[in-house]
Protein backbone atom coordinates (compact mmCIF):
# COMPACT_ATOMS: atom_id res chain seq x y z
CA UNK A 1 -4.33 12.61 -1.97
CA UNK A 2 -4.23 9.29 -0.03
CA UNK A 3 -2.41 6.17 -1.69
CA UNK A 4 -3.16 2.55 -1.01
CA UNK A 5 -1.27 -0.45 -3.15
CA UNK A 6 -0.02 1.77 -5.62
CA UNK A 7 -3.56 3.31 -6.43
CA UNK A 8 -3.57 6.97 -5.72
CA UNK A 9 -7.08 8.58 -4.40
CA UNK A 10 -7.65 11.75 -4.87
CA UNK A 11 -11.01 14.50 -4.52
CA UNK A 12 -11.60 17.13 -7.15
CA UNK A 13 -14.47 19.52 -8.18
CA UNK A 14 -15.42 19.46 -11.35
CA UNK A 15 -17.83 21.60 -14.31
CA UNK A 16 -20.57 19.95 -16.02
CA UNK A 17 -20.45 22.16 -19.50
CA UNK A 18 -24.20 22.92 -19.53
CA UNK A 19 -24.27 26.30 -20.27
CA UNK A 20 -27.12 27.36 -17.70
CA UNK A 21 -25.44 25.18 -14.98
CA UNK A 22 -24.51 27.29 -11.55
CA UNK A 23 -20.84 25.99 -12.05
CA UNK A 24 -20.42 28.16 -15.07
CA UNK A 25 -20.56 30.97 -12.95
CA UNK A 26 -18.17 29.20 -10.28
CA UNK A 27 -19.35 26.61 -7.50
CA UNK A 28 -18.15 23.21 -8.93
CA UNK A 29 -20.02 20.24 -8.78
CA UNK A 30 -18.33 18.01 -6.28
CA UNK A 31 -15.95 16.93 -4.85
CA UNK A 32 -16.17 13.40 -6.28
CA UNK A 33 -13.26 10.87 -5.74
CA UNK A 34 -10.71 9.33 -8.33
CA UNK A 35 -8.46 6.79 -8.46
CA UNK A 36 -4.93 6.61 -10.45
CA UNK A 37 -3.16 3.67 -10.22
CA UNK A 38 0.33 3.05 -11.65
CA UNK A 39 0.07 3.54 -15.13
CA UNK A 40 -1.93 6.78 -14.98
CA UNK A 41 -5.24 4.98 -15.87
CA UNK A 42 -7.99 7.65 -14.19
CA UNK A 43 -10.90 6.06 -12.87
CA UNK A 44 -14.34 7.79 -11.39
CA UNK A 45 -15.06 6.49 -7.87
CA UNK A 46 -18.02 8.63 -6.48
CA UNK A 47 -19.05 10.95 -3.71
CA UNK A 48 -17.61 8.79 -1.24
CA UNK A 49 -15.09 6.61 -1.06
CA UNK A 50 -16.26 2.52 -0.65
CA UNK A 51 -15.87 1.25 2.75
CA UNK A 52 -13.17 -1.37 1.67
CA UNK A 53 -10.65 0.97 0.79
CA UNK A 54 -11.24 3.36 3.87
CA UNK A 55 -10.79 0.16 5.82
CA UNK A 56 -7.32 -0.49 3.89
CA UNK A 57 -6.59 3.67 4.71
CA UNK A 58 -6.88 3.04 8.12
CA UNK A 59 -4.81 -0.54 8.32
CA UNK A 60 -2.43 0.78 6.65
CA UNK A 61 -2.27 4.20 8.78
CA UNK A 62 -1.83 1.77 12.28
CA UNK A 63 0.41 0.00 10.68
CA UNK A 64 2.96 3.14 9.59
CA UNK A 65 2.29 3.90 13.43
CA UNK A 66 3.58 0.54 14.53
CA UNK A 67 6.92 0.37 11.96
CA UNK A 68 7.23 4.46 13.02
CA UNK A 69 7.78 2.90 16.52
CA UNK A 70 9.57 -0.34 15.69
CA UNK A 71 11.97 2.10 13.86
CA UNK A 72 12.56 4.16 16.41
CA UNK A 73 13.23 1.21 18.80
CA UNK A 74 15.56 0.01 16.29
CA UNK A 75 17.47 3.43 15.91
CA UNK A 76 17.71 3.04 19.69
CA UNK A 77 19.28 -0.18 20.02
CA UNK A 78 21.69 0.54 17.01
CA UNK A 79 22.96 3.71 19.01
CA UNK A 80 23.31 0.67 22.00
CA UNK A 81 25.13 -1.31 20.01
CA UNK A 82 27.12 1.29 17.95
CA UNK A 83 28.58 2.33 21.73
CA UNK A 84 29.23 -0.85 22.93
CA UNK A 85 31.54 -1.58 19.88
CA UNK A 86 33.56 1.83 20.51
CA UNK A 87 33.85 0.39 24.10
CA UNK A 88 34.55 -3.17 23.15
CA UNK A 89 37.38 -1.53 20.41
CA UNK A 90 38.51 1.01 22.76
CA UNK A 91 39.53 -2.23 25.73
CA UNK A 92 41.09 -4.44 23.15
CA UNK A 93 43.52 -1.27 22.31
CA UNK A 94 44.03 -0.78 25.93
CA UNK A 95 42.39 2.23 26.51
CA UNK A 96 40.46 3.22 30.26
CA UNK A 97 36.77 2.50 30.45
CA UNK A 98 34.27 4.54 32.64
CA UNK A 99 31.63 2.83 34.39
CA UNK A 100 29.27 3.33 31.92
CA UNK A 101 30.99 1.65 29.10
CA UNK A 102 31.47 -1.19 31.46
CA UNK A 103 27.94 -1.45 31.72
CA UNK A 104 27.24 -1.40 27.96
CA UNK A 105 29.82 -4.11 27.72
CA UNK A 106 28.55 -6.37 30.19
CA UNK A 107 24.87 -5.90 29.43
CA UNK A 108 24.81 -6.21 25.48
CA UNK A 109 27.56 -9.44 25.75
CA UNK A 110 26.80 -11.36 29.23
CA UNK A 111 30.37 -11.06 29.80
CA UNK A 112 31.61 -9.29 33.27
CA UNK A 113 34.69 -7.65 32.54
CA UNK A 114 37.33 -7.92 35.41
CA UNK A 115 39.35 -4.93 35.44
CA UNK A 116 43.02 -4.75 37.06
């Protein structure tokens, strides 16, 4: 099943009823391709799907690829900043910073910390 603005598409086989038919027996004719959209209205697409909405399959496939990365950028930089504020917290209570916290510190506020 692939799903594109809210439409679902979806392939399925399918018997014709005539008695003789090879399907009967059963090989289904098909696949053939359906739609669904949101209020479970089924509609008969075809053998293939129409080139518009493979073209909106495949924009919308780059463009989970490019939030997939954004997101894990973001996750990154939240784990940044989610150190620098236990660093920045942990020298306003007074407490020893390593080198490394000093670094967060210095490179997420442009402030170089001057340690007695």
């Amino acid at each position: 099943m692939k799903r594109l603005n809210g439409v679902s598409y979806y392939e399925q086989t399918r018997k014709c009823g005539k008695q003789y038919c090879h399907c009967v027996a059963g090989e289904e004719h098909g696949p053939y391709w359906y739609s669904r959209d949101g209020g479970g209205e089924i509609q008969y697409i075809g053998k293939e799907l129409p080139v518009d909405i493979l073209v909106g399959l495949a924009v919308r496939d780059d463009n989970r690829e490019v939030l997939r990365i954004k997101q894990n950028e973001n996750h990154a930089q939240i784990e940044m900043l989610l150190g620098v504020n236990r660093a920045v917290q942990g020298y306003l209570q007074g407490d020893y910073l390593n080198d490394h916290q000093i670094r967060l510190i210095e490179a997420a506020t442009g402030i170089a910390l001057s340690l007695v």
